[in-house]
C-alpha atoms as a PDB file:
ATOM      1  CA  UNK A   1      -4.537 -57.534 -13.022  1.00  0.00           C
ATOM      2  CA  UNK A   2      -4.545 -55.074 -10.450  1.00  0.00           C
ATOM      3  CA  UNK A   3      -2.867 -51.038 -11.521  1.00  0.00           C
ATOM      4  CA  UNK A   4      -2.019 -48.589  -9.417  1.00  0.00           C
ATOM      5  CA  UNK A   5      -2.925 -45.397 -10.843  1.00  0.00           C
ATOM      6  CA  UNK A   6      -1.731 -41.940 -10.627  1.00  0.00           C
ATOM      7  CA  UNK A   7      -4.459 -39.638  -9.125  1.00  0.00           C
ATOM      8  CA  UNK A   8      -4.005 -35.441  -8.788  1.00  0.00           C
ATOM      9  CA  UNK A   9      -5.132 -34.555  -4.883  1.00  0.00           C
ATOM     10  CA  UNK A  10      -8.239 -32.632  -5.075  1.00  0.00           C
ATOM     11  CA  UNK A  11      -9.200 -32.511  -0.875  1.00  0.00           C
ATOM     12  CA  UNK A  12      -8.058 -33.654   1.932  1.00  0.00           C
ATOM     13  CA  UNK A  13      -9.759 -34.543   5.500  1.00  0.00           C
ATOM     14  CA  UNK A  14      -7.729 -36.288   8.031  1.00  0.00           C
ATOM     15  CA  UNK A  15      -6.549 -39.482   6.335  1.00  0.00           C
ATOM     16  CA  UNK A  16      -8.739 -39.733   3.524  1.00  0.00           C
ATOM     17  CA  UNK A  17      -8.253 -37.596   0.360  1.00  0.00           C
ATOM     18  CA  UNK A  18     -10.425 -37.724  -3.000  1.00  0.00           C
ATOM     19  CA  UNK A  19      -8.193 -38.130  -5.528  1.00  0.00           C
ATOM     20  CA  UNK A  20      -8.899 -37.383  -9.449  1.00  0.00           C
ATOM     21  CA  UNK A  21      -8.129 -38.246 -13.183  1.00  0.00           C
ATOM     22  CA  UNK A  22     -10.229 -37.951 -16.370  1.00  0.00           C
ATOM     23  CA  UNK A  23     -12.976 -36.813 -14.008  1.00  0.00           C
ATOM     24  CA  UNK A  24     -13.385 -40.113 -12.095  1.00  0.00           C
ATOM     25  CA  UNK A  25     -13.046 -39.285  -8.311  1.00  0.00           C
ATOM     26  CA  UNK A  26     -11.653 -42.126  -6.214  1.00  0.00           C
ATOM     27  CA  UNK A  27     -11.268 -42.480  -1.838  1.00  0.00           C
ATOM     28  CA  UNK A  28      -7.915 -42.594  -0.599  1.00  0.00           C
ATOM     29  CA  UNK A  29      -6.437 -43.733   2.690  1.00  0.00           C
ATOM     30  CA  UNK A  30      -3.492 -41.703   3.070  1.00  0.00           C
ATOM     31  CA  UNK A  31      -2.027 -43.523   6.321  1.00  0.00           C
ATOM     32  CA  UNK A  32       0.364 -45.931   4.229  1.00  0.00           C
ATOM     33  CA  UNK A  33       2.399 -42.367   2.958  1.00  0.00           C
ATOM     34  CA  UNK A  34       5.546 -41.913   4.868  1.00  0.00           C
ATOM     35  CA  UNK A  35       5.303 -38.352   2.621  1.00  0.00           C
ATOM     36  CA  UNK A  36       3.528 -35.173   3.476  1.00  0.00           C
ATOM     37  CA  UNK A  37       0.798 -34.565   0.521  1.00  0.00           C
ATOM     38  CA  UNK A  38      -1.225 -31.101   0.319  1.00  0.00           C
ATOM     39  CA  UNK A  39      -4.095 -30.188  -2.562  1.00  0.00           C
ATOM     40  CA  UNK A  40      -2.303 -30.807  -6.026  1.00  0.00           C
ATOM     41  CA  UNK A  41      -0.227 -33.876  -5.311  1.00  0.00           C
ATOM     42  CA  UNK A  42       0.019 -36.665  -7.143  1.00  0.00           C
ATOM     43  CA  UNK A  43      -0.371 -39.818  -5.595  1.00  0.00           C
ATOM     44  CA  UNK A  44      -0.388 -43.877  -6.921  1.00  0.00           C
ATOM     45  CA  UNK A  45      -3.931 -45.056  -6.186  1.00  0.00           C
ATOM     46  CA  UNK A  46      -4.323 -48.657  -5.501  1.00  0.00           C
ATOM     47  CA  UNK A  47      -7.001 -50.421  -3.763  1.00  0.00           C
ATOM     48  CA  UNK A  48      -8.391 -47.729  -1.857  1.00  0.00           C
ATOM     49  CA  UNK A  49      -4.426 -46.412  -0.349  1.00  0.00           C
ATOM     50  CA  UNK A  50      -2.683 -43.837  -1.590  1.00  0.00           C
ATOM     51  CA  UNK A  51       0.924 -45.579  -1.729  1.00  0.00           C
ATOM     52  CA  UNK A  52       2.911 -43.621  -3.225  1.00  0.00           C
ATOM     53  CA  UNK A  53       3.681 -39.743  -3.876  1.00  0.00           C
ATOM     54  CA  UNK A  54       5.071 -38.643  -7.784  1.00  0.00           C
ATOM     55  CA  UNK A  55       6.320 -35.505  -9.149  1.00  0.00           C
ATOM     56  CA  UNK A  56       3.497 -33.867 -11.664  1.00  0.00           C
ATOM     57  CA  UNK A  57       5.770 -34.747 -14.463  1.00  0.00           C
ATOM     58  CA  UNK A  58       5.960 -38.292 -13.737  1.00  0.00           C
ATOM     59  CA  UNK A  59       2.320 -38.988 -13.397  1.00  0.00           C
ATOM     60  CA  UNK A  60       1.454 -37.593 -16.507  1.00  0.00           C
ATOM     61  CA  UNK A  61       4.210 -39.355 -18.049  1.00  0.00           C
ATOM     62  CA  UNK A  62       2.661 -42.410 -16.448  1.00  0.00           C
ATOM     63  CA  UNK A  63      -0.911 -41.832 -17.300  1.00  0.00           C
ATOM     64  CA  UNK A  64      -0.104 -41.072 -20.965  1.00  0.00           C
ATOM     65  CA  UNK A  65       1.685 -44.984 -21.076  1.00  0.00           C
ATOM     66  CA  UNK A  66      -1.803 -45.916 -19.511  1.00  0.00           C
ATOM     67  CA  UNK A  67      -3.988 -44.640 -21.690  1.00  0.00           C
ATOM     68  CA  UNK A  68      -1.836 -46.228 -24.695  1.00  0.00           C
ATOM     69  CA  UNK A  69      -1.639 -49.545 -23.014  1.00  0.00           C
ATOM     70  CA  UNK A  70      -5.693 -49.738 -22.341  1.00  0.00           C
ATOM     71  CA  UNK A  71      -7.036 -48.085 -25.593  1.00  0.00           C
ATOM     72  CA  UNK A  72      -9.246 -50.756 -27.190  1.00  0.00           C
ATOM     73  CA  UNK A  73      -6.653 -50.882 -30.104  1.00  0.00           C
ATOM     74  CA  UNK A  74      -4.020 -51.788 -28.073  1.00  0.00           C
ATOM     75  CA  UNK A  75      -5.706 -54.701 -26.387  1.00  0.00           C
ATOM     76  CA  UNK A  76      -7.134 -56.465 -29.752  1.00  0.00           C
END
Protein backbone atom coordinates (compact mmCIF):
# COMPACT_ATOMS: atom_id res chain seq x y z
CA UNK A 1 0.00 0.00 0.00
CA UNK A 2 1.61 3.11 -0.66
CA UNK A 3 0.22 6.64 1.75
CA UNK A 4 0.86 9.86 1.16
CA UNK A 5 1.40 11.59 4.28
CA UNK A 6 0.97 15.00 5.56
CA UNK A 7 4.38 16.52 6.58
CA UNK A 8 4.75 20.32 8.42
CA UNK A 9 7.76 22.25 6.28
CA UNK A 10 10.61 22.61 8.54
CA UNK A 11 13.50 24.09 5.71
CA UNK A 12 13.73 24.73 2.54
CA UNK A 13 16.80 24.83 -0.10
CA UNK A 14 16.04 25.18 -3.68
CA UNK A 15 13.74 22.26 -4.50
CA UNK A 16 14.22 20.08 -1.72
CA UNK A 17 12.57 20.73 1.70
CA UNK A 18 12.78 18.43 4.96
CA UNK A 19 9.57 17.87 5.92
CA UNK A 20 8.37 16.61 9.58
CA UNK A 21 5.77 14.64 11.72
CA UNK A 22 6.06 12.79 15.06
CA UNK A 23 9.74 13.69 14.81
CA UNK A 24 10.56 11.58 11.70
CA UNK A 25 12.23 13.96 9.12
CA UNK A 26 11.64 12.98 5.50
CA UNK A 27 13.40 14.64 1.81
CA UNK A 28 11.09 16.30 -0.37
CA UNK A 29 11.26 17.26 -4.02
CA UNK A 30 9.20 20.20 -4.24
CA UNK A 31 9.26 20.57 -8.23
CA UNK A 32 5.84 18.60 -8.74
CA UNK A 33 3.98 21.79 -6.55
CA UNK A 34 2.26 24.12 -8.87
CA UNK A 35 1.88 26.07 -5.14
CA UNK A 36 4.28 28.40 -3.48
CA UNK A 37 5.28 26.68 0.06
CA UNK A 38 7.42 28.72 2.78
CA UNK A 39 8.62 27.22 6.48
CA UNK A 40 5.29 25.94 8.19
CA UNK A 41 3.42 24.46 5.28
CA UNK A 42 1.92 21.47 5.10
CA UNK A 43 2.56 19.35 2.35
CA UNK A 44 1.35 15.42 1.20
CA UNK A 45 4.59 13.43 1.23
CA UNK A 46 4.75 10.57 -1.09
CA UNK A 47 7.65 8.82 -2.45
CA UNK A 48 10.16 11.33 -1.99
CA UNK A 49 7.67 14.53 -3.82
CA UNK A 50 5.93 16.80 -2.08
CA UNK A 51 2.50 16.63 -4.16
CA UNK A 52 0.34 18.38 -2.65
CA UNK A 53 -0.09 21.62 -0.33
CA UNK A 54 -3.03 21.44 2.78
CA UNK A 55 -4.33 23.95 5.09
CA UNK A 56 -2.89 23.22 8.88
CA UNK A 57 -6.33 22.18 9.77
CA UNK A 58 -6.65 19.60 7.24
CA UNK A 59 -3.45 17.81 7.87
CA UNK A 60 -4.02 17.37 11.31
CA UNK A 61 -7.39 16.29 10.60
CA UNK A 62 -5.72 13.83 8.26
CA UNK A 63 -2.97 12.64 10.46
CA UNK A 64 -5.34 12.05 13.41
CA UNK A 65 -7.50 9.42 10.78
CA UNK A 66 -3.86 8.00 10.28
CA UNK A 67 -2.86 7.34 13.40
CA UNK A 68 -6.40 5.58 14.11
CA UNK A 69 -6.23 3.59 10.97
CA UNK A 70 -2.43 2.20 11.75
CA UNK A 71 -2.63 1.74 15.61
CA UNK A 72 -1.88 -1.97 16.17
CA UNK A 73 -5.55 -2.31 17.44
CA UNK A 74 -6.96 -1.25 14.48
CA UNK A 75 -5.10 -3.60 12.21
CA UNK A 76 -5.76 -6.99 14.34
Amino acid sequence: MCVGVPMQIVSIEGDIAIAEIDGVKREASLMLLGDEVALGDFVIVHAGFAISKLDEQEARETLELMREAFTPESMA
